[in-house]
PDB file of N, CA and C in Angstrom:
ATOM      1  N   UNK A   1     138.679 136.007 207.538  1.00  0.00           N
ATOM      2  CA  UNK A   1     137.237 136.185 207.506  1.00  0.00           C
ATOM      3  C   UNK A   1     136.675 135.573 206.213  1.00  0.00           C
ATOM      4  N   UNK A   2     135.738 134.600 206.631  1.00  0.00           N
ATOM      5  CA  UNK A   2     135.036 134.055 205.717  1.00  0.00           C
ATOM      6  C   UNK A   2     134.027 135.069 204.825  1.00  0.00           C
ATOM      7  N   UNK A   3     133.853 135.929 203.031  1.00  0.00           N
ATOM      8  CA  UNK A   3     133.027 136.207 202.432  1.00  0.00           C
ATOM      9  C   UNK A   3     131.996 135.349 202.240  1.00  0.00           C
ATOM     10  N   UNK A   4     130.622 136.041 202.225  1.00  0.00           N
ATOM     11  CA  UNK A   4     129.399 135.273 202.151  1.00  0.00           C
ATOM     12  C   UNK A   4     128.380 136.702 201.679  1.00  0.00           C
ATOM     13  N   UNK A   5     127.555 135.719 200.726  1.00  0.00           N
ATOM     14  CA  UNK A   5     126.562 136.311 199.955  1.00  0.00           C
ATOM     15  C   UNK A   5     125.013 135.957 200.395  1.00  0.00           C
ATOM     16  N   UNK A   6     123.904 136.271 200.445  1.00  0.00           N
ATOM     17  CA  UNK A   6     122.787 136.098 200.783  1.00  0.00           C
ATOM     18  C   UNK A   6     122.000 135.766 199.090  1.00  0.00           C
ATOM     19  N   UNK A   7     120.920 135.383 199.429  1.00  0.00           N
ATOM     20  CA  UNK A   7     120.260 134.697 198.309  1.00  0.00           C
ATOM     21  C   UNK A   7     119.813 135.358 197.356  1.00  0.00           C
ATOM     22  N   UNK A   8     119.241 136.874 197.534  1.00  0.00           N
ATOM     23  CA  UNK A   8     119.118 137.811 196.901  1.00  0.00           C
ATOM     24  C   UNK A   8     120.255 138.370 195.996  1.00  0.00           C
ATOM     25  N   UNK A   9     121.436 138.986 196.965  1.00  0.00           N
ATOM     26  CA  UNK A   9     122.779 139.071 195.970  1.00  0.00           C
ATOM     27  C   UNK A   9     123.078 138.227 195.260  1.00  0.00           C
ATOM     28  N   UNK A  10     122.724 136.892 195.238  1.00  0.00           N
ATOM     29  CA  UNK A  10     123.430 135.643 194.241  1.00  0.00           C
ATOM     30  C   UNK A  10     122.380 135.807 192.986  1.00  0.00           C
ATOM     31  N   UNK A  11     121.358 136.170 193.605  1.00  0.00           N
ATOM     32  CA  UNK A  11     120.068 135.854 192.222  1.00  0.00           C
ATOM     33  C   UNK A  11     120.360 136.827 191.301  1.00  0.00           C
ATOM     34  N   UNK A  12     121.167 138.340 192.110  1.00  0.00           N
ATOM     35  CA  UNK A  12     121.015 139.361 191.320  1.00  0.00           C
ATOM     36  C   UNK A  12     122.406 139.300 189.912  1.00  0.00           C
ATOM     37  N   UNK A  13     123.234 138.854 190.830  1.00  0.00           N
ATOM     38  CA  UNK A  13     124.588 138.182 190.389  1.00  0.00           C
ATOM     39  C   UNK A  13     123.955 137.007 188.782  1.00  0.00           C
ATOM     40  N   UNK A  14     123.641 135.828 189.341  1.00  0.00           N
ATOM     41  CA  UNK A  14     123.051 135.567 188.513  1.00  0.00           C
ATOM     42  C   UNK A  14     122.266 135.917 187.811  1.00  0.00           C
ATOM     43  N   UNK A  15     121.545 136.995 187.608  1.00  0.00           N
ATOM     44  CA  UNK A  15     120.180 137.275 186.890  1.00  0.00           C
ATOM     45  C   UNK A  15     121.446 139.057 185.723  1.00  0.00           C
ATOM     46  N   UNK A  16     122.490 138.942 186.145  1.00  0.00           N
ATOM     47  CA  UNK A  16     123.004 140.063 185.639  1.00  0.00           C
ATOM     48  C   UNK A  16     124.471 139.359 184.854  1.00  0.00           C
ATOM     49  N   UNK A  17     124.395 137.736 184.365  1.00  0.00           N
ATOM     50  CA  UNK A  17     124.878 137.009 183.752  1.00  0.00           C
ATOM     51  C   UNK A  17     126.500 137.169 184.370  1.00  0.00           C
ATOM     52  N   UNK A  18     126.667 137.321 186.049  1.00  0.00           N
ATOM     53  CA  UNK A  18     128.010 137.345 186.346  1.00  0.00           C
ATOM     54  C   UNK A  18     128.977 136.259 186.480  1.00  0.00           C
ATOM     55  N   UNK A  19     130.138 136.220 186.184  1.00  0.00           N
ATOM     56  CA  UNK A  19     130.932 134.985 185.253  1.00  0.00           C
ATOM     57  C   UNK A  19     131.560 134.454 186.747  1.00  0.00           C
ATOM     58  N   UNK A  20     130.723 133.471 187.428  1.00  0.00           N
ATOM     59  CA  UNK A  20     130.924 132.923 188.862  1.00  0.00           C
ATOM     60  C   UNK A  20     130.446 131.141 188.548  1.00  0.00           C
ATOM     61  N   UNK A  21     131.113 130.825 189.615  1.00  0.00           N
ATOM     62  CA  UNK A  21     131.247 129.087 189.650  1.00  0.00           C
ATOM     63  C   UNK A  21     130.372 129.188 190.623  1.00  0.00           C
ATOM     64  N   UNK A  22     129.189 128.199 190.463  1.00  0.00           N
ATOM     65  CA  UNK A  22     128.583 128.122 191.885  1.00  0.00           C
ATOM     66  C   UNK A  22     128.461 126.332 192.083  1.00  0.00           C
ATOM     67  N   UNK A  23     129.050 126.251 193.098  1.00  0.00           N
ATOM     68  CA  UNK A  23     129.559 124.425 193.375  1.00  0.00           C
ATOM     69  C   UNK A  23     128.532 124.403 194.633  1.00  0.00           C
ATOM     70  N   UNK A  24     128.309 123.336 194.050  1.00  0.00           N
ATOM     71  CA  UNK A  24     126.887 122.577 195.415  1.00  0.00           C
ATOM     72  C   UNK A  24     128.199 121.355 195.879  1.00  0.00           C
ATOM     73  N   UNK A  25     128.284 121.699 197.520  1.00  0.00           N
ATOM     74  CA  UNK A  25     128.616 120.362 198.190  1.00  0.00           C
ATOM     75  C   UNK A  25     128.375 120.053 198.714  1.00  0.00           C
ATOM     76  N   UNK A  26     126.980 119.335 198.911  1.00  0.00           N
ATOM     77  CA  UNK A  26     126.008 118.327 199.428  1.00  0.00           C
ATOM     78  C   UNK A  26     126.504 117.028 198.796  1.00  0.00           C
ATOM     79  N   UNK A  27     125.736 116.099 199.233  1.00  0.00           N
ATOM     80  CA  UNK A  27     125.890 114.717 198.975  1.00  0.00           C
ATOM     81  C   UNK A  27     124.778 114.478 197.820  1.00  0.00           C
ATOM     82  N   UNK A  28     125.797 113.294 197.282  1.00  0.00           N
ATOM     83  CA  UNK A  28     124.543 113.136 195.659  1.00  0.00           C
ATOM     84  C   UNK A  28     123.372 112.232 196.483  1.00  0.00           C
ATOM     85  N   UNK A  29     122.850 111.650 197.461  1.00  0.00           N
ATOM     86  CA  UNK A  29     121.731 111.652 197.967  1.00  0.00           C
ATOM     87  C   UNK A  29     120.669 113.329 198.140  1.00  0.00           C
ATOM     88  N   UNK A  30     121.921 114.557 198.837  1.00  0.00           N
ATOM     89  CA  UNK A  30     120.857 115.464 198.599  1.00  0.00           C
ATOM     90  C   UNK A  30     120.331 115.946 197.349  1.00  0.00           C
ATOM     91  N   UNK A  31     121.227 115.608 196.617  1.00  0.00           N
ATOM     92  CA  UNK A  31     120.601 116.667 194.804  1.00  0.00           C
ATOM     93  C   UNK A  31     119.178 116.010 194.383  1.00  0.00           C
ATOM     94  N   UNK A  32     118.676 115.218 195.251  1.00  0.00           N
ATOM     95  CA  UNK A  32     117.426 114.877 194.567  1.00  0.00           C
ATOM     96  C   UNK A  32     116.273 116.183 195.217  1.00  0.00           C
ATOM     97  N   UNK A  33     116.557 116.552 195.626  1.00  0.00           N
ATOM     98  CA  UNK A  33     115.886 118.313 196.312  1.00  0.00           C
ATOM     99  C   UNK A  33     116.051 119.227 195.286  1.00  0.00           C
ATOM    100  N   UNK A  34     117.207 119.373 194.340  1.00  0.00           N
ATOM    101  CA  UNK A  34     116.977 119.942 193.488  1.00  0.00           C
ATOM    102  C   UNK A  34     118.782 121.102 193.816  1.00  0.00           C
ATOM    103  N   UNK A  35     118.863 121.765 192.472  1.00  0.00           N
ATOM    104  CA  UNK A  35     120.206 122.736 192.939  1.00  0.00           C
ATOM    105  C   UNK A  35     119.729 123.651 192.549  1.00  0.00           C
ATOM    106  N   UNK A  36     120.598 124.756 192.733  1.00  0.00           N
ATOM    107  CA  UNK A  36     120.635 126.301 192.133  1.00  0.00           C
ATOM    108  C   UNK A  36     120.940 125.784 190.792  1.00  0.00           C
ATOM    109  N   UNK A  37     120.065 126.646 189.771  1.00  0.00           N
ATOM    110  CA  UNK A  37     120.611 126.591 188.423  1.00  0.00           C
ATOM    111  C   UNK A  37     122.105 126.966 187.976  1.00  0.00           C
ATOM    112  N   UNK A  38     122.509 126.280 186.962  1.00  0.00           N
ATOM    113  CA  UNK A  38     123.706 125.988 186.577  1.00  0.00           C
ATOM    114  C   UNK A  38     125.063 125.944 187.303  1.00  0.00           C
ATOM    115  N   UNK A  39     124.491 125.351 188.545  1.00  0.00           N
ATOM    116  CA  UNK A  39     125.526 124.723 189.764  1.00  0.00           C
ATOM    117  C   UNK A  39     126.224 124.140 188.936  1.00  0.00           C
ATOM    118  N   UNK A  40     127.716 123.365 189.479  1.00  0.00           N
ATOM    119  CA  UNK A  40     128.590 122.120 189.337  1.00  0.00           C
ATOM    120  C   UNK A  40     128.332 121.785 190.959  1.00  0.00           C
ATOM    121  N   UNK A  41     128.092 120.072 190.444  1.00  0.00           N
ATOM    122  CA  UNK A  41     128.344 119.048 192.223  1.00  0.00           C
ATOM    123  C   UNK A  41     129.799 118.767 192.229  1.00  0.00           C
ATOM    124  N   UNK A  42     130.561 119.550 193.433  1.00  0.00           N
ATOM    125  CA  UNK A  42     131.673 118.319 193.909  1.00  0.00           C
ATOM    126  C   UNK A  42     131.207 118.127 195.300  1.00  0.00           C
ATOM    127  N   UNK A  43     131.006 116.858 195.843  1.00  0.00           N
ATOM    128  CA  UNK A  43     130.854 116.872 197.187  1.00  0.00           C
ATOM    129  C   UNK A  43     132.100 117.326 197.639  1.00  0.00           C
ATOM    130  N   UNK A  44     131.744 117.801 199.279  1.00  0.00           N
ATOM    131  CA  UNK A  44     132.364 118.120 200.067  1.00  0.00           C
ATOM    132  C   UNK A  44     133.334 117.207 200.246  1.00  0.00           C
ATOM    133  N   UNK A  45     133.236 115.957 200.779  1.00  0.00           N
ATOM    134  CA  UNK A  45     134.924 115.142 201.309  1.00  0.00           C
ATOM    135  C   UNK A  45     135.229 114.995 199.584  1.00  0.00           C
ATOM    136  N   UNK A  46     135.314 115.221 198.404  1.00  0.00           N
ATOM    137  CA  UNK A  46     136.205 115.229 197.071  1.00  0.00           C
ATOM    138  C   UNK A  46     136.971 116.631 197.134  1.00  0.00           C
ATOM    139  N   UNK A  47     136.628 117.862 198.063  1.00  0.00           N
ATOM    140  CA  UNK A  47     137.047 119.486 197.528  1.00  0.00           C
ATOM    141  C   UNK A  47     139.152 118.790 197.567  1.00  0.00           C
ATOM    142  N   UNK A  48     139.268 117.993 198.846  1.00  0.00           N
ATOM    143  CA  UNK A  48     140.968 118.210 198.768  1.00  0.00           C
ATOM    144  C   UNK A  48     141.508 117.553 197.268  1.00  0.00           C
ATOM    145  N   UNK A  49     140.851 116.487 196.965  1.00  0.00           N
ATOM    146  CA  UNK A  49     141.306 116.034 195.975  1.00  0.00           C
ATOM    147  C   UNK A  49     141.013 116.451 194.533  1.00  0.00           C
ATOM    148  N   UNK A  50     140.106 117.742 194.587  1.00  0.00           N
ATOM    149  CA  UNK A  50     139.739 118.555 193.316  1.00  0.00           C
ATOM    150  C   UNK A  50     139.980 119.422 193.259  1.00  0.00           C
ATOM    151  N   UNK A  51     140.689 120.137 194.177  1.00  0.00           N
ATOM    152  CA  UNK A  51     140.775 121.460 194.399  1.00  0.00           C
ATOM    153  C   UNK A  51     141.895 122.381 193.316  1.00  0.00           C
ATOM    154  N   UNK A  52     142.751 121.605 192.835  1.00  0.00           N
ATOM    155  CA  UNK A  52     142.984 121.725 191.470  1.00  0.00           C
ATOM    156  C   UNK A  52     142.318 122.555 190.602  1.00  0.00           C
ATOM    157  N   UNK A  53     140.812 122.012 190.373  1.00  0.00           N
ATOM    158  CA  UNK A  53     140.213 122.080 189.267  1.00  0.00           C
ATOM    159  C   UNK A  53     139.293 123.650 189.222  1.00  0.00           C
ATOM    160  N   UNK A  54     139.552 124.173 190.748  1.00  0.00           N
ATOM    161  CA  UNK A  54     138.651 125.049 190.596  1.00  0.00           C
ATOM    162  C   UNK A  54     139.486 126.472 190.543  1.00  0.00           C
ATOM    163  N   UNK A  55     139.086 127.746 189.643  1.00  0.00           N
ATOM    164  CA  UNK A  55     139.409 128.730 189.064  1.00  0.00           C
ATOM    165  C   UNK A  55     139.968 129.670 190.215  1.00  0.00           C
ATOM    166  N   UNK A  56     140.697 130.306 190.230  1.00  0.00           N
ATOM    167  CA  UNK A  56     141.298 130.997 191.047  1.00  0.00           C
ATOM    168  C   UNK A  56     140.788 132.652 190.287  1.00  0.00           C
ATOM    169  N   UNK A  57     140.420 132.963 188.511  1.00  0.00           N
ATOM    170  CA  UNK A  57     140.273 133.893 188.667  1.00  0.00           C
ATOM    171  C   UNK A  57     138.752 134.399 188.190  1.00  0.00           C
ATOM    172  N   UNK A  58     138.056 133.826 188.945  1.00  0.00           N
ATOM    173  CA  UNK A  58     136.556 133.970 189.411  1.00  0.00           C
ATOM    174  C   UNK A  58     135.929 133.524 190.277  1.00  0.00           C
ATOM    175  N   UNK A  59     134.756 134.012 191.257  1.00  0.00           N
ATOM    176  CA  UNK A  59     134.569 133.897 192.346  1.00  0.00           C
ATOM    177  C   UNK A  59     133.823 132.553 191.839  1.00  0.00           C
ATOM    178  N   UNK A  60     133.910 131.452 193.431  1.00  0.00           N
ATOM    179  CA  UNK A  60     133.865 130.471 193.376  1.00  0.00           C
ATOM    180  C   UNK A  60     132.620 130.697 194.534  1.00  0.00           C
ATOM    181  N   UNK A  61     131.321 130.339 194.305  1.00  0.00           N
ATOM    182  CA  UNK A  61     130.210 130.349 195.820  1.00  0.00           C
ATOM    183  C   UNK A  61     130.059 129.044 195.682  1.00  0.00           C
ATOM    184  N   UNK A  62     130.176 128.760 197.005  1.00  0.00           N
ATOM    185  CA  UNK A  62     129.728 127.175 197.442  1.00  0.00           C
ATOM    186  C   UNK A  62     128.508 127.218 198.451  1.00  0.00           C
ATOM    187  N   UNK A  63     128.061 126.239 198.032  1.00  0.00           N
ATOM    188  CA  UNK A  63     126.451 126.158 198.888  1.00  0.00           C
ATOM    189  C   UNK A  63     126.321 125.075 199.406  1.00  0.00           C
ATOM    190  N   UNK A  64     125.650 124.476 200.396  1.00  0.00           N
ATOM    191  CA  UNK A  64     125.326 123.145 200.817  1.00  0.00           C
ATOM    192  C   UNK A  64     123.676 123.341 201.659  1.00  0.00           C
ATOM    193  N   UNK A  65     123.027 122.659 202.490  1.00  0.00           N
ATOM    194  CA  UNK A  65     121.560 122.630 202.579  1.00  0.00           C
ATOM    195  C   UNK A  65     121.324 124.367 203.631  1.00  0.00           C
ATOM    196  N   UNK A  66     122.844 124.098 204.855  1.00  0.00           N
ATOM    197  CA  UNK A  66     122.373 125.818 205.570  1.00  0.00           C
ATOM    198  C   UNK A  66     123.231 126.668 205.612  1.00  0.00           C
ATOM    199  N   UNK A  67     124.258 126.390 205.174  1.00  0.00           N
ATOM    200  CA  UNK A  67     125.492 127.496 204.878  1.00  0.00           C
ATOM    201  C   UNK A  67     126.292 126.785 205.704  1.00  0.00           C
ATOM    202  N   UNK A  68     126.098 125.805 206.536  1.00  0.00           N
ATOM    203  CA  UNK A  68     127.521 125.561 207.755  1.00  0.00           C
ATOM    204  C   UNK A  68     128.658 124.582 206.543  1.00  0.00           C
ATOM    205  N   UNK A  69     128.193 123.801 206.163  1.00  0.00           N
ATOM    206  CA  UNK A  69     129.388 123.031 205.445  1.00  0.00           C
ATOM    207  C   UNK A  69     130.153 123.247 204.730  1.00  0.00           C
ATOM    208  N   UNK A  70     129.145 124.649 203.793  1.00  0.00           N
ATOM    209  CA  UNK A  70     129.655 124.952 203.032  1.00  0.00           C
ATOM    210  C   UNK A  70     130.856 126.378 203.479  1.00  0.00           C
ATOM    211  N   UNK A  71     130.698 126.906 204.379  1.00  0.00           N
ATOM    212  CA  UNK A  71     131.693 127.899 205.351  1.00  0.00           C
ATOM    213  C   UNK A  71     132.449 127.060 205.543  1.00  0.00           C
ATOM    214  N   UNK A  72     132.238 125.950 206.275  1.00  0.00           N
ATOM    215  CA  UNK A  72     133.476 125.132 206.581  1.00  0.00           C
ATOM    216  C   UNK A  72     134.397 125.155 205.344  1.00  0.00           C
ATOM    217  N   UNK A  73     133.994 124.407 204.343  1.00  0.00           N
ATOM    218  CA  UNK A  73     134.531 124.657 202.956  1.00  0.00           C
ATOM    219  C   UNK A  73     135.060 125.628 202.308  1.00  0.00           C
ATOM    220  N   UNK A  74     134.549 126.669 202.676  1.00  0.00           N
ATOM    221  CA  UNK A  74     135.399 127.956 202.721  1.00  0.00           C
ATOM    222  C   UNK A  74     136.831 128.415 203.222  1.00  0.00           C
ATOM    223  N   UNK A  75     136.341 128.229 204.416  1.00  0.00           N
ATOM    224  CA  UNK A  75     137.583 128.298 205.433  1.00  0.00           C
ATOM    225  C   UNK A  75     138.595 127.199 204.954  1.00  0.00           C
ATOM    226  N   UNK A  76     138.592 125.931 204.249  1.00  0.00           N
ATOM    227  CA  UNK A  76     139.430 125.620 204.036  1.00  0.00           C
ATOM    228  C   UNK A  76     139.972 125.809 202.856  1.00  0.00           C
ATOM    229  N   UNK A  77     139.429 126.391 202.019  1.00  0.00           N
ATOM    230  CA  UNK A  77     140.030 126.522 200.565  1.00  0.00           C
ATOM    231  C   UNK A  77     140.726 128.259 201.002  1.00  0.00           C
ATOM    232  N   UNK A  78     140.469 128.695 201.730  1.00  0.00           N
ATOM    233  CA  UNK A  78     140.749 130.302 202.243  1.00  0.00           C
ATOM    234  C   UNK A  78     142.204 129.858 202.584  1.00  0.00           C
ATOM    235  N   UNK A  79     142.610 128.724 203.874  1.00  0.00           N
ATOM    236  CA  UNK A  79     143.727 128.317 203.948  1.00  0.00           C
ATOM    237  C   UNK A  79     144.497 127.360 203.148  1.00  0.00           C
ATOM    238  N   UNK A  80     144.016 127.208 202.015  1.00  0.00           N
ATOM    239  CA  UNK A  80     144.511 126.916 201.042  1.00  0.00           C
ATOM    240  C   UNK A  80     145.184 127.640 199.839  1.00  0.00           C
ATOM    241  N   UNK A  81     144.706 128.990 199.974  1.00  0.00           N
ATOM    242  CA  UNK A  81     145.548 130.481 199.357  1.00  0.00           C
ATOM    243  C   UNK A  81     143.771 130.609 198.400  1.00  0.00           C
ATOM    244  N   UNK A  82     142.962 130.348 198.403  1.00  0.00           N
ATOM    245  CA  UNK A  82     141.930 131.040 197.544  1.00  0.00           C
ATOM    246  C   UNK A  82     141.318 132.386 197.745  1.00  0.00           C
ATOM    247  N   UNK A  83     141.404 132.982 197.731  1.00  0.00           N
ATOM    248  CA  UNK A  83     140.504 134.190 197.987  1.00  0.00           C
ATOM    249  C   UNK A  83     139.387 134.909 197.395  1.00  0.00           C
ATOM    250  N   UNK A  84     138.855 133.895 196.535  1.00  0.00           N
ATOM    251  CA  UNK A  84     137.658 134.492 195.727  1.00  0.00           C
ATOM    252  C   UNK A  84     136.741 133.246 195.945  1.00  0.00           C
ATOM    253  N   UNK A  85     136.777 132.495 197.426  1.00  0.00           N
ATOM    254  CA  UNK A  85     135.543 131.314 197.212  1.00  0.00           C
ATOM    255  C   UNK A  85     134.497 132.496 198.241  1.00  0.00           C
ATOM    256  N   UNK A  86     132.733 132.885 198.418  1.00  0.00           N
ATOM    257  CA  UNK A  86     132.354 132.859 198.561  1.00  0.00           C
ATOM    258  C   UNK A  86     131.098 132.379 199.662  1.00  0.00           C
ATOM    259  N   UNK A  87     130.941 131.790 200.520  1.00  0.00           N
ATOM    260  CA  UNK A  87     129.778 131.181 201.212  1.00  0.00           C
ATOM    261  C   UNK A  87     128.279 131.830 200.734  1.00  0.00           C
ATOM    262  N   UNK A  88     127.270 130.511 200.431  1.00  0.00           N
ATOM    263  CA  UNK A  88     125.568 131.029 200.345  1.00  0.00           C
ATOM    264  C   UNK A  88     125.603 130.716 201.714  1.00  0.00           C
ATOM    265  N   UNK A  89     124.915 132.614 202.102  1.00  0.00           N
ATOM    266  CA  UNK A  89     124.243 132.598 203.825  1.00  0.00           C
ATOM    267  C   UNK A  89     123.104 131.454 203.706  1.00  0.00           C
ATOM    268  N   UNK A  90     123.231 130.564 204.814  1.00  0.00           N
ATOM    269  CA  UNK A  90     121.773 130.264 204.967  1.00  0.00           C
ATOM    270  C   UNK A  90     121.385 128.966 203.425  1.00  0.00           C
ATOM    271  N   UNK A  91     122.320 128.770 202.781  1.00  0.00           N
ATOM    272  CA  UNK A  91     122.358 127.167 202.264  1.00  0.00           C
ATOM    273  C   UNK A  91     121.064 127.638 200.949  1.00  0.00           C
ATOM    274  N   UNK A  92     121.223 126.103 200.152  1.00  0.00           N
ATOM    275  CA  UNK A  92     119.747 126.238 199.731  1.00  0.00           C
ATOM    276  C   UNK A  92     118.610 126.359 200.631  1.00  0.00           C
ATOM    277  N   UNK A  93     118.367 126.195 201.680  1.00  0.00           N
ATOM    278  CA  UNK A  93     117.153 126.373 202.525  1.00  0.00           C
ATOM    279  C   UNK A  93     116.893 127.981 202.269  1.00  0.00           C
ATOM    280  N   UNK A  94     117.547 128.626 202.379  1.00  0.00           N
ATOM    281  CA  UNK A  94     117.547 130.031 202.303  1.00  0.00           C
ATOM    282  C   UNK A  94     117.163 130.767 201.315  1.00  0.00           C
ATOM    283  N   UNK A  95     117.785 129.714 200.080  1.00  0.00           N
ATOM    284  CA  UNK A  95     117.156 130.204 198.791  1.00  0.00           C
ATOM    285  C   UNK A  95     116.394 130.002 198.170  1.00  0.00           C
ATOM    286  N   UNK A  96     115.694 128.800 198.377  1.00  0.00           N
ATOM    287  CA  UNK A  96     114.268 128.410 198.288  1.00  0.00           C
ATOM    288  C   UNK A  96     112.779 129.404 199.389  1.00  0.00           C
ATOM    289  N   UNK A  97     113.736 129.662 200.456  1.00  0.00           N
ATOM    290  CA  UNK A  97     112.954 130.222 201.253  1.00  0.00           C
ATOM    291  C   UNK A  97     112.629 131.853 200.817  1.00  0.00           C
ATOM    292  N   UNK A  98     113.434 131.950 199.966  1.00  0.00           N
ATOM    293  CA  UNK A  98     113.364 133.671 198.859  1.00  0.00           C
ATOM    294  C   UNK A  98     112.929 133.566 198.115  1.00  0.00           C
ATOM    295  N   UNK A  99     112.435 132.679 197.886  1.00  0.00           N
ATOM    296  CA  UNK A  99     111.404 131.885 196.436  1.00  0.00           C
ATOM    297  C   UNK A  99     111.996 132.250 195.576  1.00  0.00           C
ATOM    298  N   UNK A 100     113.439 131.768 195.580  1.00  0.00           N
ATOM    299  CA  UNK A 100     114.337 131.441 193.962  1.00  0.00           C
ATOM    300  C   UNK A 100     113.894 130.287 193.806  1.00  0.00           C
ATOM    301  N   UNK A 101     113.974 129.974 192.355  1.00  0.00           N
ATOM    302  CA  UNK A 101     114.049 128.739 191.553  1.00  0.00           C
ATOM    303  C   UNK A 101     114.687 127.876 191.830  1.00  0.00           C
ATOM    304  N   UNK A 102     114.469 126.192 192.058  1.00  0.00           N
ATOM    305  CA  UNK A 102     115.687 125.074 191.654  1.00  0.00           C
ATOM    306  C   UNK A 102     115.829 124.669 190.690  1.00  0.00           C
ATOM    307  N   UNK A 103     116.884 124.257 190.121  1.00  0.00           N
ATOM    308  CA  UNK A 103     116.407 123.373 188.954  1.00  0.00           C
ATOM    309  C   UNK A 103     116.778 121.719 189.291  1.00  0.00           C
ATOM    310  N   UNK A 104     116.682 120.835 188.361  1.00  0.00           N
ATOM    311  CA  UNK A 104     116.356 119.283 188.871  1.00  0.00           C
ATOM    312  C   UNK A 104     118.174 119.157 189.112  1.00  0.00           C
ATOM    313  N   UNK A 105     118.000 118.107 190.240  1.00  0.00           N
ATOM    314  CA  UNK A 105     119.415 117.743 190.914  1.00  0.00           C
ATOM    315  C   UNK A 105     120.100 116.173 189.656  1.00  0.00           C
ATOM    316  N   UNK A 106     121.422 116.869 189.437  1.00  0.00           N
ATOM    317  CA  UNK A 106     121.984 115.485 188.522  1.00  0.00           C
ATOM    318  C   UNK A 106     122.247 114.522 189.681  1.00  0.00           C
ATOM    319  N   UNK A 107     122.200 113.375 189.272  1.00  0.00           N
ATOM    320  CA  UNK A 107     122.672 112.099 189.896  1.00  0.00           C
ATOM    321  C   UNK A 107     123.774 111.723 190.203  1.00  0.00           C
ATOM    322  N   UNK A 108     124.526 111.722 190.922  1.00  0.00           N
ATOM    323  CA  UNK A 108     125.706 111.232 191.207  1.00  0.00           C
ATOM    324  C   UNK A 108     126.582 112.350 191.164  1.00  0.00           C
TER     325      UNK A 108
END
């Protein structure tokens, strides 16, 4: 079973300085929309070849525009032995739509 957080729990998470990775994997065409503040970008087709890099002992939420890619992404780092990656319900669309903040998308 895939864990997943809604936009509210992440803000609160964030807004209560909790020590979490939040990875945007959209495409660097989407970051010009903007990310969740103090995201890291790995796109999605880089996760097999980075997957290395990401922390095993803190929760890892991944987001993409509606939550599907980023579940997908889940599910595979889940069968990959992770158990602290996360899904945002409902993508940034969701969290813009809660009238959280973006901040400006890096390039590339």
């Amino acid at each position: 079973m895939i864990k997943e957080i809604d936009a509210g729990d992440l803000q609160h998470r964030i807004a209560e300085g909790d020590e979490c990775l939040l990875l945007d994997i959209r495409s660097a065409g989407e970051l010009v929309q903007g990310m969740l503040p103090d995201a890291e970008h790995l796109p999605m087709h880089l996760l097999p070849l980075r997957i290395v890099e990401l922390p095993k002992d803190k929760d890892v939420i991944l987001y993409c525009r509606s939550g599907a890619r980023s579940y997908n992404a889940c599910a595979y780092l889940t069968r990959q032995g992770y158990a602290n990656v996360i899904n945002l319900r409902g993508g940034i669309l969701n969290w813009t739509r809660s009238g959280y903040r973006l901040a400006a998308g890096a390039a590339g």
